[in-house]
PDB file of N, CA and C in Angstrom:
ATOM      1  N   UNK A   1      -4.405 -13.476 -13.656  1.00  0.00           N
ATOM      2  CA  UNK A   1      -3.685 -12.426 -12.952  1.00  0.00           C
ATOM      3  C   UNK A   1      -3.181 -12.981 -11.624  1.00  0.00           C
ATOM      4  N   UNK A   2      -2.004 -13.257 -11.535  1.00  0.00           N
ATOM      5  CA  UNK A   2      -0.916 -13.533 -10.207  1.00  0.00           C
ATOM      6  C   UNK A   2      -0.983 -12.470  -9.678  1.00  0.00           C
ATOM      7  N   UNK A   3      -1.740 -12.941  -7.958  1.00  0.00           N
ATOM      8  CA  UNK A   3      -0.858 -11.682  -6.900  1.00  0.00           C
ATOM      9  C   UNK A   3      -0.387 -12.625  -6.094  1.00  0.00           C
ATOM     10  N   UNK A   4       0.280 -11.778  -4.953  1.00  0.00           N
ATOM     11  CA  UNK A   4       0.650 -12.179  -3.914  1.00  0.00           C
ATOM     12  C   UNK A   4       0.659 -11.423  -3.225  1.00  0.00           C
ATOM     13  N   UNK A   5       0.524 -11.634  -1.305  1.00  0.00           N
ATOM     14  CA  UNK A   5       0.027 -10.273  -0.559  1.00  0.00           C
ATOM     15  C   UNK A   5       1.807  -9.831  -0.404  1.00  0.00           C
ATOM     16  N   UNK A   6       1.885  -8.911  -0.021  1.00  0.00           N
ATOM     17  CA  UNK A   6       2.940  -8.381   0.373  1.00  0.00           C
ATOM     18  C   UNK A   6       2.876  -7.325   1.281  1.00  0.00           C
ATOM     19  N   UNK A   7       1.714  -7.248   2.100  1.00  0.00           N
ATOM     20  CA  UNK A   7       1.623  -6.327   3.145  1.00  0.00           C
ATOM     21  C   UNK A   7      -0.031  -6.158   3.400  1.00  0.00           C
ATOM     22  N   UNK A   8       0.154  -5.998   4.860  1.00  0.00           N
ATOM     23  CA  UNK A   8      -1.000  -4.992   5.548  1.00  0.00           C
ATOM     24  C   UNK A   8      -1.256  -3.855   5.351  1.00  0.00           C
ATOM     25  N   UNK A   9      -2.477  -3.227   5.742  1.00  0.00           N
ATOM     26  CA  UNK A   9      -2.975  -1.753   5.906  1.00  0.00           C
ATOM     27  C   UNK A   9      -2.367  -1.207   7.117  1.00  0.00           C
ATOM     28  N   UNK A  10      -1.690  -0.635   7.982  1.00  0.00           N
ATOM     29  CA  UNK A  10      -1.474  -0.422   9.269  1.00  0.00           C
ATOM     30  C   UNK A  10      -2.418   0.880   9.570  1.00  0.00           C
ATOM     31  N   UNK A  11      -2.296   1.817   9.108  1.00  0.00           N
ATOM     32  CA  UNK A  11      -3.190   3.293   9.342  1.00  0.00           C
ATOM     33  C   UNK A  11      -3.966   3.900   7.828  1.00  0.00           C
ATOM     34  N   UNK A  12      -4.744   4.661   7.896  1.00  0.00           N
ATOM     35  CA  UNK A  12      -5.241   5.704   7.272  1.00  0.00           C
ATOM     36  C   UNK A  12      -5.827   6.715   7.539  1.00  0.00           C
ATOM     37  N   UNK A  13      -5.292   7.383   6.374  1.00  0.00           N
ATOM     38  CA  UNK A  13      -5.887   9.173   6.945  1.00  0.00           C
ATOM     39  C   UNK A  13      -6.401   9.737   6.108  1.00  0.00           C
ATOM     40  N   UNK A  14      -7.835   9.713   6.367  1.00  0.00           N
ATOM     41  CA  UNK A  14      -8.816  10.348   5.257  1.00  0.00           C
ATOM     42  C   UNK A  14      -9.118  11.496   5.145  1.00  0.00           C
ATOM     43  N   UNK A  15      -8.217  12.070   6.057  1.00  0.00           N
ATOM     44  CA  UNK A  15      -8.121  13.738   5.217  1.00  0.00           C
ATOM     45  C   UNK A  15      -7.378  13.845   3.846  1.00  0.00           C
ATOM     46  N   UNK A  16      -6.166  12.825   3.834  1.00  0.00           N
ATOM     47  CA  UNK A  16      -5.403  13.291   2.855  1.00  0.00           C
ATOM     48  C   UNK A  16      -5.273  11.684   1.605  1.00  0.00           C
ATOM     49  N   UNK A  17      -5.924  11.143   2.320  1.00  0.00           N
ATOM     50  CA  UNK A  17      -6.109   9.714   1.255  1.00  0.00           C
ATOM     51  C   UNK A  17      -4.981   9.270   1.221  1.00  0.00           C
ATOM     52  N   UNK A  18      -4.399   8.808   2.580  1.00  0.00           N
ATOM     53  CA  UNK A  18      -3.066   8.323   2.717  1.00  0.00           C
ATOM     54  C   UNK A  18      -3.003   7.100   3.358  1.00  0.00           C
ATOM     55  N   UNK A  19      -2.283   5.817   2.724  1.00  0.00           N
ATOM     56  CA  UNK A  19      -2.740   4.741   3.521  1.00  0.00           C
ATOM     57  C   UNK A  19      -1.023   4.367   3.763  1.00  0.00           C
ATOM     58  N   UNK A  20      -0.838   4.034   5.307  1.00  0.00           N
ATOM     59  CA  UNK A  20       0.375   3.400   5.875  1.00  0.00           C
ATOM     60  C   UNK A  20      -0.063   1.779   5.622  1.00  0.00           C
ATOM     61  N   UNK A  21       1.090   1.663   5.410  1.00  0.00           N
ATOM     62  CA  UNK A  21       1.197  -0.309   4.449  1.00  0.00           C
ATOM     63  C   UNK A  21       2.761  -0.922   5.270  1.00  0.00           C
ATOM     64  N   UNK A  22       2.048  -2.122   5.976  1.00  0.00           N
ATOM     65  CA  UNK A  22       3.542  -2.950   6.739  1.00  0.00           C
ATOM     66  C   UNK A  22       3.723  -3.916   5.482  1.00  0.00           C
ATOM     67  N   UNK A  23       5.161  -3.701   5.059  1.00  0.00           N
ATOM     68  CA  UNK A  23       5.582  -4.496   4.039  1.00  0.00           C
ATOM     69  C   UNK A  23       6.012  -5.949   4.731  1.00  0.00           C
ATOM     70  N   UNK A  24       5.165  -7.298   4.083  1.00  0.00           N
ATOM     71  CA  UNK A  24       6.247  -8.294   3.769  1.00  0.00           C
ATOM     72  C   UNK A  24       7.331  -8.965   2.884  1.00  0.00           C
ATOM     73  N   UNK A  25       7.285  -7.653   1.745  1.00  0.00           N
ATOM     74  CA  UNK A  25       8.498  -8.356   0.436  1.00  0.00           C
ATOM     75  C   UNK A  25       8.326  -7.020  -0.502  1.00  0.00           C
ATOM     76  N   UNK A  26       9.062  -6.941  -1.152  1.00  0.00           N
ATOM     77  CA  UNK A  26       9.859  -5.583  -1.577  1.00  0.00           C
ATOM     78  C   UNK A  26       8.454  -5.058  -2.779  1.00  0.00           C
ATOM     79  N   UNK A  27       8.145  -3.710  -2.578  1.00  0.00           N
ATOM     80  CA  UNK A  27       7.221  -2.928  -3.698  1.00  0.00           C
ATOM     81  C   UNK A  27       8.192  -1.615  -4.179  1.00  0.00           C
ATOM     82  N   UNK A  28       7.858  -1.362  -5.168  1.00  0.00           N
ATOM     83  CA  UNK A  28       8.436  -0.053  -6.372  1.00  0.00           C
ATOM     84  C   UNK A  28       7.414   0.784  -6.618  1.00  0.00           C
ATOM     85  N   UNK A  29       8.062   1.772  -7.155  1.00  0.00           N
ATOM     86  CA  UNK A  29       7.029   2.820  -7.548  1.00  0.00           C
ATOM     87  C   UNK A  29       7.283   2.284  -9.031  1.00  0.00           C
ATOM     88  N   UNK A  30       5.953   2.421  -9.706  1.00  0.00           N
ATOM     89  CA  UNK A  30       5.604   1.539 -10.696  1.00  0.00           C
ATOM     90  C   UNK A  30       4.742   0.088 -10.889  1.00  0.00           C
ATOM     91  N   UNK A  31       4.677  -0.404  -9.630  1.00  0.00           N
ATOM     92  CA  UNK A  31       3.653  -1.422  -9.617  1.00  0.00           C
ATOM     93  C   UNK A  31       2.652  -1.123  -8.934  1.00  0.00           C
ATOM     94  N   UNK A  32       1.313  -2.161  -9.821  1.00  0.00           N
ATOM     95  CA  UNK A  32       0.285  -2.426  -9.552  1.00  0.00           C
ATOM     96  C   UNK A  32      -0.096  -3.048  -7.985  1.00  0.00           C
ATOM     97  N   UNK A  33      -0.971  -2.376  -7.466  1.00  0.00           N
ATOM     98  CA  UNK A  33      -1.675  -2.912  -6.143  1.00  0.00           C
ATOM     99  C   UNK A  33      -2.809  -3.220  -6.218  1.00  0.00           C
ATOM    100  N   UNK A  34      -3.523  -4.218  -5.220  1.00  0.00           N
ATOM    101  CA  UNK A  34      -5.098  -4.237  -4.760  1.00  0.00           C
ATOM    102  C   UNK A  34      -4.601  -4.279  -3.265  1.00  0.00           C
ATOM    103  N   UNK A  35      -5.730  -3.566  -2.745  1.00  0.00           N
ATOM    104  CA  UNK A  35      -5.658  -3.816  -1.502  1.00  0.00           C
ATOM    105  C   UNK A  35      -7.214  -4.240  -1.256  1.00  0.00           C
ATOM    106  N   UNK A  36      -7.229  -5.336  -0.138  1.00  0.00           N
ATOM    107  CA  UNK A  36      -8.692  -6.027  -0.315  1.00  0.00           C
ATOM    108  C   UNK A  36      -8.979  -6.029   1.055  1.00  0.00           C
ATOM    109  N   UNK A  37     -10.076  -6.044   1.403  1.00  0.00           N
ATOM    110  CA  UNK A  37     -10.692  -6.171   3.212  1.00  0.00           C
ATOM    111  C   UNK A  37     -11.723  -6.392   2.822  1.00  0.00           C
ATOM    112  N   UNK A  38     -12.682  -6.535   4.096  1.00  0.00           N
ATOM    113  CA  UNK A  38     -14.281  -6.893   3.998  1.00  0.00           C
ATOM    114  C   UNK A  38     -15.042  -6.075   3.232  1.00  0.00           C
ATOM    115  N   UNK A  39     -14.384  -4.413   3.595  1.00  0.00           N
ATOM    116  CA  UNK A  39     -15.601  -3.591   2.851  1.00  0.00           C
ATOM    117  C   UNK A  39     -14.713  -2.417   1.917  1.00  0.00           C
ATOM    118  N   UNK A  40     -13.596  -2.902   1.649  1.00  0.00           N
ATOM    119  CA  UNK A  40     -12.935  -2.428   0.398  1.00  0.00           C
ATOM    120  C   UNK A  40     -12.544  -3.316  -0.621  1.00  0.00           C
ATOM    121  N   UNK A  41     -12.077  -2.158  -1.438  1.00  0.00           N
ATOM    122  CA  UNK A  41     -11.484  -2.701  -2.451  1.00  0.00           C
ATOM    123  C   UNK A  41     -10.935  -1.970  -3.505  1.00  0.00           C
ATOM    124  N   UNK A  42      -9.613  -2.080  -3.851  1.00  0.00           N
ATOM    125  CA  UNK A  42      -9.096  -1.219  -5.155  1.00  0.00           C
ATOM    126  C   UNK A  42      -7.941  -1.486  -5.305  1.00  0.00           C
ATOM    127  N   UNK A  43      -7.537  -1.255  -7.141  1.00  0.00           N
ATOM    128  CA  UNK A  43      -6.764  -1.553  -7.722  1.00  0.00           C
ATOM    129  C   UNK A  43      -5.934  -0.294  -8.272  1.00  0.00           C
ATOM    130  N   UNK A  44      -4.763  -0.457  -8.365  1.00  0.00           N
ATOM    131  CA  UNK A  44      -4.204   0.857  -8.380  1.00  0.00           C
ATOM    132  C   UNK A  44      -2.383   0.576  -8.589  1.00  0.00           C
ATOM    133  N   UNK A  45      -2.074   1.789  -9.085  1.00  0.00           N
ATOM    134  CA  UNK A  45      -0.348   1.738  -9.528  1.00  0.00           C
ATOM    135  C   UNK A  45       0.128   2.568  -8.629  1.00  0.00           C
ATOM    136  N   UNK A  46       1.048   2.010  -8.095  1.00  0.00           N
ATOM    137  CA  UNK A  46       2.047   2.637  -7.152  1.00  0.00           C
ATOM    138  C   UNK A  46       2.991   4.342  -7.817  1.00  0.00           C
ATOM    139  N   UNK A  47       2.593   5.219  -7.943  1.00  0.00           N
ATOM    140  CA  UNK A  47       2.977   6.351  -8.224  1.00  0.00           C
ATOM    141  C   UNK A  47       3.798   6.884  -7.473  1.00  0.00           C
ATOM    142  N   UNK A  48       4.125   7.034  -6.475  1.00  0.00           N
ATOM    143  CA  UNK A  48       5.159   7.191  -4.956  1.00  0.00           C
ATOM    144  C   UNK A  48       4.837   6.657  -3.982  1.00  0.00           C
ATOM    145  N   UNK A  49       5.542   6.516  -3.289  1.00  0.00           N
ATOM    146  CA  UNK A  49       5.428   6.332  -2.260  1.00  0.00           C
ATOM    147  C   UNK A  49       7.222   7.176  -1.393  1.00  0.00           C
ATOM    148  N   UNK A  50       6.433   6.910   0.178  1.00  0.00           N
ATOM    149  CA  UNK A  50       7.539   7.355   1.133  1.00  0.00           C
ATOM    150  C   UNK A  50       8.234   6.453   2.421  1.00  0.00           C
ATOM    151  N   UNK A  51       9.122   6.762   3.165  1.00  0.00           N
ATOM    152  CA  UNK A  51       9.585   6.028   4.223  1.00  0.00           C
ATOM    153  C   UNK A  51       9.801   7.294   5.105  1.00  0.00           C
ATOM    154  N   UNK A  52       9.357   7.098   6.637  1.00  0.00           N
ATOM    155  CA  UNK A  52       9.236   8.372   7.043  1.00  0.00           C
ATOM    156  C   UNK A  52       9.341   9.772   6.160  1.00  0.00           C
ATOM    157  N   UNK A  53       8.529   9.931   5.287  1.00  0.00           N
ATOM    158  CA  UNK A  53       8.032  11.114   4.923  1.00  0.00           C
ATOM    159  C   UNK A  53       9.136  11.549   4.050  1.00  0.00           C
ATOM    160  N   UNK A  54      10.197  10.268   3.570  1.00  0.00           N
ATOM    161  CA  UNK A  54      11.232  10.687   2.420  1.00  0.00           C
ATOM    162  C   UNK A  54      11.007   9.786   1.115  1.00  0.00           C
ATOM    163  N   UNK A  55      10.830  10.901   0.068  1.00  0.00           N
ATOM    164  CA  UNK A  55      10.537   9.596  -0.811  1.00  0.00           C
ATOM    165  C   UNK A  55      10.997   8.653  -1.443  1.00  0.00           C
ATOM    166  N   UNK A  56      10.742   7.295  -1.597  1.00  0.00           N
ATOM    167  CA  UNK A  56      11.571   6.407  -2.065  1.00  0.00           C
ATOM    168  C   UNK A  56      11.172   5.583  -3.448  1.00  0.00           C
ATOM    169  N   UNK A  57      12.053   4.953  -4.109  1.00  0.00           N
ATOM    170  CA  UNK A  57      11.599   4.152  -5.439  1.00  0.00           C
ATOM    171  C   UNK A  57      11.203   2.427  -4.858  1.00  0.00           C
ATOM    172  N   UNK A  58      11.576   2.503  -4.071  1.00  0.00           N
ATOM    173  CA  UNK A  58      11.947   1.079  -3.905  1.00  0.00           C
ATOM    174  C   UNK A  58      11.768   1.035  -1.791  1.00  0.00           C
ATOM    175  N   UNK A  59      10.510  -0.079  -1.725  1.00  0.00           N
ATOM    176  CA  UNK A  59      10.726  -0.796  -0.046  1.00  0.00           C
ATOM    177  C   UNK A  59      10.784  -2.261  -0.027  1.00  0.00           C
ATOM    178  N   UNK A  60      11.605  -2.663   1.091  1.00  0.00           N
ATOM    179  CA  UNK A  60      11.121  -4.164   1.410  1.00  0.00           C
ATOM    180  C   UNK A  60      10.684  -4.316   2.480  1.00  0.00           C
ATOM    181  N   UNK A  61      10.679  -5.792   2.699  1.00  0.00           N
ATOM    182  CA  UNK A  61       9.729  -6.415   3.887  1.00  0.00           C
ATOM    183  C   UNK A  61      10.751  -5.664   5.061  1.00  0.00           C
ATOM    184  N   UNK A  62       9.124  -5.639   5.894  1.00  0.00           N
ATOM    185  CA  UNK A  62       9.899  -4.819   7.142  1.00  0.00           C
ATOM    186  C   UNK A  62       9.585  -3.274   6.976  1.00  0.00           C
ATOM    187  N   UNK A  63       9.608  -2.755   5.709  1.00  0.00           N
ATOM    188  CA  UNK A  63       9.086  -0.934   5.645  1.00  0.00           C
ATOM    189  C   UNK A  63       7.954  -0.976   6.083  1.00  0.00           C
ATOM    190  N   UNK A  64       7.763   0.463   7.228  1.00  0.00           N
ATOM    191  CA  UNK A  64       6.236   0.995   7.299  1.00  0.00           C
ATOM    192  C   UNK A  64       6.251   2.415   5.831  1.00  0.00           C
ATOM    193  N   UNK A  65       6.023   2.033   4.940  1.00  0.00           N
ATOM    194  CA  UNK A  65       5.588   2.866   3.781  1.00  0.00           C
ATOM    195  C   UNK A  65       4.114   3.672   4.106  1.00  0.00           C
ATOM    196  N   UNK A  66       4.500   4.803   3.292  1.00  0.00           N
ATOM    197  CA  UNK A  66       2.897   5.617   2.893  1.00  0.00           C
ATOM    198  C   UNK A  66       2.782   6.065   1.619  1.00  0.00           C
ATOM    199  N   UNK A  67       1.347   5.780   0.912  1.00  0.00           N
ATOM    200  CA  UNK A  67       0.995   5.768  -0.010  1.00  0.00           C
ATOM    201  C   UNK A  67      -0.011   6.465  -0.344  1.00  0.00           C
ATOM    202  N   UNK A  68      -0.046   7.294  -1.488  1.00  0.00           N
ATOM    203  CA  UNK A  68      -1.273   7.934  -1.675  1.00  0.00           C
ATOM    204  C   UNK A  68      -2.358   7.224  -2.362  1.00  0.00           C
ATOM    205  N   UNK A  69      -3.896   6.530  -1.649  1.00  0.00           N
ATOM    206  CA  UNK A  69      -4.648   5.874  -2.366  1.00  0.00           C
ATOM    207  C   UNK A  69      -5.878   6.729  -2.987  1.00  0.00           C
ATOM    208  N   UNK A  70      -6.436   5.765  -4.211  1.00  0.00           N
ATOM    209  CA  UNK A  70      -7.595   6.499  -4.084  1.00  0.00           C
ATOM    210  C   UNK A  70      -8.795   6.377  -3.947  1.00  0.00           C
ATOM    211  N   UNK A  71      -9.244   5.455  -2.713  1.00  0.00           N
ATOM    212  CA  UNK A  71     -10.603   5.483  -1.738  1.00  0.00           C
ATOM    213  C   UNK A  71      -9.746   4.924  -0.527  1.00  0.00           C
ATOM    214  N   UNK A  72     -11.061   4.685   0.183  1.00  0.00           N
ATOM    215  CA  UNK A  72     -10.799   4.491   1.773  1.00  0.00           C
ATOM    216  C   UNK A  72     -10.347   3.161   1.628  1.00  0.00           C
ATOM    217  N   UNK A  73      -9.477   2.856   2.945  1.00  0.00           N
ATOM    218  CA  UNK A  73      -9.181   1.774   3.011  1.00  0.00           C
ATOM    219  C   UNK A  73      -9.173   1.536   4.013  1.00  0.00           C
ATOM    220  N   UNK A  74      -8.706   0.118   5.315  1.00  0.00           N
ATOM    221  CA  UNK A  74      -8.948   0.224   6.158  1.00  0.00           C
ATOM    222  C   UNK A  74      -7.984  -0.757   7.128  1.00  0.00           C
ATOM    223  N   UNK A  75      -7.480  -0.516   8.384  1.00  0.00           N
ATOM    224  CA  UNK A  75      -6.402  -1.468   8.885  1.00  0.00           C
ATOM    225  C   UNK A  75      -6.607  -2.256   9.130  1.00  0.00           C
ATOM    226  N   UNK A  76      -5.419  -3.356   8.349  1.00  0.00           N
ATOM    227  CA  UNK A  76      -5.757  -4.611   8.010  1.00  0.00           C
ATOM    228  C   UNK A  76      -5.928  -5.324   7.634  1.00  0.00           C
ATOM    229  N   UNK A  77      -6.248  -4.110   6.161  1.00  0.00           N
ATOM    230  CA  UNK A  77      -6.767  -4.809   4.551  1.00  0.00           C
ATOM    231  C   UNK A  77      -5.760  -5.385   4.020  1.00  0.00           C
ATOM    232  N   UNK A  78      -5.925  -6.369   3.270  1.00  0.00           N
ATOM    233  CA  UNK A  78      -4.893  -7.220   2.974  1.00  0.00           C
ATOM    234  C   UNK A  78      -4.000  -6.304   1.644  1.00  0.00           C
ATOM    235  N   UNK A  79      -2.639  -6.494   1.229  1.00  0.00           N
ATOM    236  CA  UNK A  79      -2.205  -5.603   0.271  1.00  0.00           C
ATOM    237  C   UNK A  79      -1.593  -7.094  -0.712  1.00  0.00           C
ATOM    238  N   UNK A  80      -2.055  -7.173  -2.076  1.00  0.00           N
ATOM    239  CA  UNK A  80      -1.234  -7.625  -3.004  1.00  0.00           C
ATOM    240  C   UNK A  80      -0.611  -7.273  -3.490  1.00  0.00           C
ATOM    241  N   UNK A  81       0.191  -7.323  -4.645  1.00  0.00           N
ATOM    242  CA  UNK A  81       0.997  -7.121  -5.651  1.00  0.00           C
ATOM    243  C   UNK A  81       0.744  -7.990  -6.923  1.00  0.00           C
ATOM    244  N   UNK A  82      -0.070  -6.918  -7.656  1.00  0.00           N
ATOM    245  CA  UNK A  82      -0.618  -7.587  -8.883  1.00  0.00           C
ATOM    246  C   UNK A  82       0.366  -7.654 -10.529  1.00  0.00           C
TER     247      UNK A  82
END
């Protein structure tokens, strides 16, 4: 299994299980993620995501995206593309 990171964790908000992600290279709705840190971890398909709070199919490097995950995550955590 090939990843490659393609972004940071920048924020999360565990009221609503929402994690902000600084993109370095383009993600879709439809692909697979891990996002990895010291004391996370999870694997997961990109189902939507947004760009200021509009939703989009498609970000590249350079988007602050938000994503709905499902556990905690934490800023910083590294983001692949699996």
């Amino acid at each position: 299994m090939e990843e490659k990171q393609i972004g940071t964790v920048d924020h999360f908000f565990g009221n609503i299980s929402v994690s902000m992600i600084k993109l370095t290279d383009v993600l879709k709705v439809g692909d697979k993620i891990r996002i990895k840190g010291s004391a996370s971890e999870l694997v997961q398909d990109v189902t939507s995501m947004q760009i200021d709070r509009v939703p989009t199919q498609e970000a590249k490097a350079g988007d602050l995206i938000s994503i709905k995950v499902e556990k905690k995550v934490r800023k910083d955590d590294a983001v692949y593309k699996v």
